[in-house]
C-alpha atoms as a PDB file:
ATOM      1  CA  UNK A   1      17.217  12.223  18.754  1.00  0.00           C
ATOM      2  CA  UNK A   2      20.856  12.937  16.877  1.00  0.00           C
ATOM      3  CA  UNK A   3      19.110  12.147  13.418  1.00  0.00           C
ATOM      4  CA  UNK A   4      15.800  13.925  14.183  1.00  0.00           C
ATOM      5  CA  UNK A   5      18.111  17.282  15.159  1.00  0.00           C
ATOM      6  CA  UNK A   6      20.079  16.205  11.848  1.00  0.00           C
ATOM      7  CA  UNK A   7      17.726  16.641   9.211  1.00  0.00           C
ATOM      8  CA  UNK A   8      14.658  18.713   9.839  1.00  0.00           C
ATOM      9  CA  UNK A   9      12.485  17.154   8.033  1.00  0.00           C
ATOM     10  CA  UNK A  10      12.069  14.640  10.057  1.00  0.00           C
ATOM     11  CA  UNK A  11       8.930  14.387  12.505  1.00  0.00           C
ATOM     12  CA  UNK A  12       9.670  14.363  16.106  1.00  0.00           C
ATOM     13  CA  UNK A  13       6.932  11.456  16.867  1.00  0.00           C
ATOM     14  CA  UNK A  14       6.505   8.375  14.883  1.00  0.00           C
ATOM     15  CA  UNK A  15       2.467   8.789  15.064  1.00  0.00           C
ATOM     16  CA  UNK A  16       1.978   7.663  11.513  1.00  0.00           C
ATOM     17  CA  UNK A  17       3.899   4.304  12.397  1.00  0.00           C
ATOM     18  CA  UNK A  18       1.645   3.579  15.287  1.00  0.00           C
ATOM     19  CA  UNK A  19      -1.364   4.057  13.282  1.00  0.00           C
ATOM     20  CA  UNK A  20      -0.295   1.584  10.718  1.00  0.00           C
ATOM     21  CA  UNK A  21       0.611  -0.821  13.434  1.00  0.00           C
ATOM     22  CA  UNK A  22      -2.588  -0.402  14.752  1.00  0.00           C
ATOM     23  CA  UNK A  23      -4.490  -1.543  11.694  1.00  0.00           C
ATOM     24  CA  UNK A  24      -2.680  -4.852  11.636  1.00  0.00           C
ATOM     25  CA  UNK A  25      -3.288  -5.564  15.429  1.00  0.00           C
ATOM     26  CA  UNK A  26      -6.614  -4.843  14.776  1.00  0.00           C
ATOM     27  CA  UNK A  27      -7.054  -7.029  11.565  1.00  0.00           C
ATOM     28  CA  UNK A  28      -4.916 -10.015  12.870  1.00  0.00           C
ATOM     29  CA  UNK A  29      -7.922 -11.945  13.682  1.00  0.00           C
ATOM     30  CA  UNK A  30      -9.813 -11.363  10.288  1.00  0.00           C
ATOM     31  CA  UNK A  31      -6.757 -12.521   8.650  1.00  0.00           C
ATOM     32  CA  UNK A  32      -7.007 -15.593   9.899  1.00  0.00           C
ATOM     33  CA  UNK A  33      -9.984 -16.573   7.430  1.00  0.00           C
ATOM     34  CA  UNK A  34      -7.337 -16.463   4.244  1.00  0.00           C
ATOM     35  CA  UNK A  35      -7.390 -20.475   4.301  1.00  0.00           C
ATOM     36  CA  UNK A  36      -3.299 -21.101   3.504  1.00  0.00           C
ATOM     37  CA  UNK A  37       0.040 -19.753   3.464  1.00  0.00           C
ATOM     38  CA  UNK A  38      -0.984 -18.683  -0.718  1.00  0.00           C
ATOM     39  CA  UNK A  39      -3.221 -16.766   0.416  1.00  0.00           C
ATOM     40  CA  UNK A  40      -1.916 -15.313   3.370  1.00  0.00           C
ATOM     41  CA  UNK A  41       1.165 -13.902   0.939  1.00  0.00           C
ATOM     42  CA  UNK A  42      -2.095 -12.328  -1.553  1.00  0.00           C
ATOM     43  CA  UNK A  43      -3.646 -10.908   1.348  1.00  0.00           C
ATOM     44  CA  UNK A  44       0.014  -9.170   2.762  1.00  0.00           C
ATOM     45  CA  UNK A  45       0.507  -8.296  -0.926  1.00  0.00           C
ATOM     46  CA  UNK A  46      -2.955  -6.729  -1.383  1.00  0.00           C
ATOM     47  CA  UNK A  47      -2.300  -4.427   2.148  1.00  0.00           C
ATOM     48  CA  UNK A  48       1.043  -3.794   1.568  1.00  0.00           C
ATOM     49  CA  UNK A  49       0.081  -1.773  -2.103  1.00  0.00           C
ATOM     50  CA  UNK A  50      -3.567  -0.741  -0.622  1.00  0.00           C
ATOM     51  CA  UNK A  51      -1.585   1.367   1.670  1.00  0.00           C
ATOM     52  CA  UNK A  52       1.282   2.877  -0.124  1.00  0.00           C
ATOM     53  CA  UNK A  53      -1.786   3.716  -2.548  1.00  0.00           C
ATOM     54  CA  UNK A  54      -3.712   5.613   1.002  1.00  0.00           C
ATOM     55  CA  UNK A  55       0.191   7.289   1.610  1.00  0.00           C
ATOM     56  CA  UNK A  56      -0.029   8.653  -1.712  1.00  0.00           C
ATOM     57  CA  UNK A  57      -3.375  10.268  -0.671  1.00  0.00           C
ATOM     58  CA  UNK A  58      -5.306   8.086  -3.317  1.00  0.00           C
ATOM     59  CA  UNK A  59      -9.044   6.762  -3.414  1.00  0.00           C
ATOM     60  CA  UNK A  60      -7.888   3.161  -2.638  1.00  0.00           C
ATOM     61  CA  UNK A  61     -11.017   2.260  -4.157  1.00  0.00           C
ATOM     62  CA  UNK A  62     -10.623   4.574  -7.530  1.00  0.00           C
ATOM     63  CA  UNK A  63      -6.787   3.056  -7.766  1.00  0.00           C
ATOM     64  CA  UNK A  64      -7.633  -0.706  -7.471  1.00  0.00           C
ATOM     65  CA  UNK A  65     -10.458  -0.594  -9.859  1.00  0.00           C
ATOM     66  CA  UNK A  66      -8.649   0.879 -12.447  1.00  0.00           C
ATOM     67  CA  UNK A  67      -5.599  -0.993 -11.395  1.00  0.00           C
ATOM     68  CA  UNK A  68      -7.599  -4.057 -12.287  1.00  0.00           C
ATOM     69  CA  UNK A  69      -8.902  -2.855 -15.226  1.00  0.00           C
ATOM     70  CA  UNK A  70      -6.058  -2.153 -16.810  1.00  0.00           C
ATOM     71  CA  UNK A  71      -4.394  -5.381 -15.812  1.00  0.00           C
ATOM     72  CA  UNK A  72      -5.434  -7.416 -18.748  1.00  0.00           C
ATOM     73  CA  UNK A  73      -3.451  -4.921 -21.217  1.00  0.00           C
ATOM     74  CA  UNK A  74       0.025  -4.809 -19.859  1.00  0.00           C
ATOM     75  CA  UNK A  75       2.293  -5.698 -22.007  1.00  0.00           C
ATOM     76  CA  UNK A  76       5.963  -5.302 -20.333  1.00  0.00           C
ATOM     77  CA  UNK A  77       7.311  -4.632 -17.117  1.00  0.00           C
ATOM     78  CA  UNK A  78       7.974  -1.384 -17.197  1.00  0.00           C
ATOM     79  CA  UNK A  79       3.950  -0.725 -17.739  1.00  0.00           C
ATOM     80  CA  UNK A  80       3.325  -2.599 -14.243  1.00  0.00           C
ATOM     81  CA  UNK A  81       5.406  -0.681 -12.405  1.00  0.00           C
ATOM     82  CA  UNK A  82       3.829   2.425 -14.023  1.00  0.00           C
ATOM     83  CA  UNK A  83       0.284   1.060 -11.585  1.00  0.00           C
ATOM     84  CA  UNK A  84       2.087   1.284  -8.549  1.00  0.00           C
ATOM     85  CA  UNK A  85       0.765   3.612  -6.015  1.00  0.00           C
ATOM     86  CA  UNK A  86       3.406   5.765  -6.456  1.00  0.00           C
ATOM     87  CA  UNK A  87       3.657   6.166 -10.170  1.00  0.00           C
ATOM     88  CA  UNK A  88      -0.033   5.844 -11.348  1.00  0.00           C
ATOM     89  CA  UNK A  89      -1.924   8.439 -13.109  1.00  0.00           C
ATOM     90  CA  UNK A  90      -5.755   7.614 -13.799  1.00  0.00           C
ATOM     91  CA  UNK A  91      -6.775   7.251 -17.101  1.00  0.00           C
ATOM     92  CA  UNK A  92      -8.051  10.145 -18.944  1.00  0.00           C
END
């Protein structure tokens, strides 16, 4: 309560939290069709930028497409960390 007093941006209930949670208690049981460990670590990969992407109020589907797309033509690092959620701008 000290830190939500402290800075006032700060929400006073952690609703967004419980909704995540909520979408991995609800998709535990689907996971378990990934077939190994490998792919296991794709799928929590795959979720784990899926949603930043939905935080960033983006068409998940829009993003990933031309995520994928676009794949095939990086050339450093510093052009895959420009298709993260949080830095991407669609192609014109």
């Amino acid at each position: 309560m000290r830190r939500y007093c402290e800075d006032g941006c700060l929400e006073i209930d952690n609703n967004a939290s419980e909704r995540a949670l909520r979408l991995i208690a609800i998709g535990r049981k689907n996971w378990l069709c990934y077939g190994s460990e490998r792919g296991g670590r794709t799928g929590a990969v795959l979720h784990s930028i899926l949603a930043r992407a939905k935080r960033n109020s983006l068409n998940e589907y829009a993003y990933l497409g031309d995520v994928l797309d676009r794949l095939a033509d990086i050339g450093s690092e510093a052009e895959l960390h420009d298709l993260l959620p949080d830095r991407w701008k669609p192609k014109s």
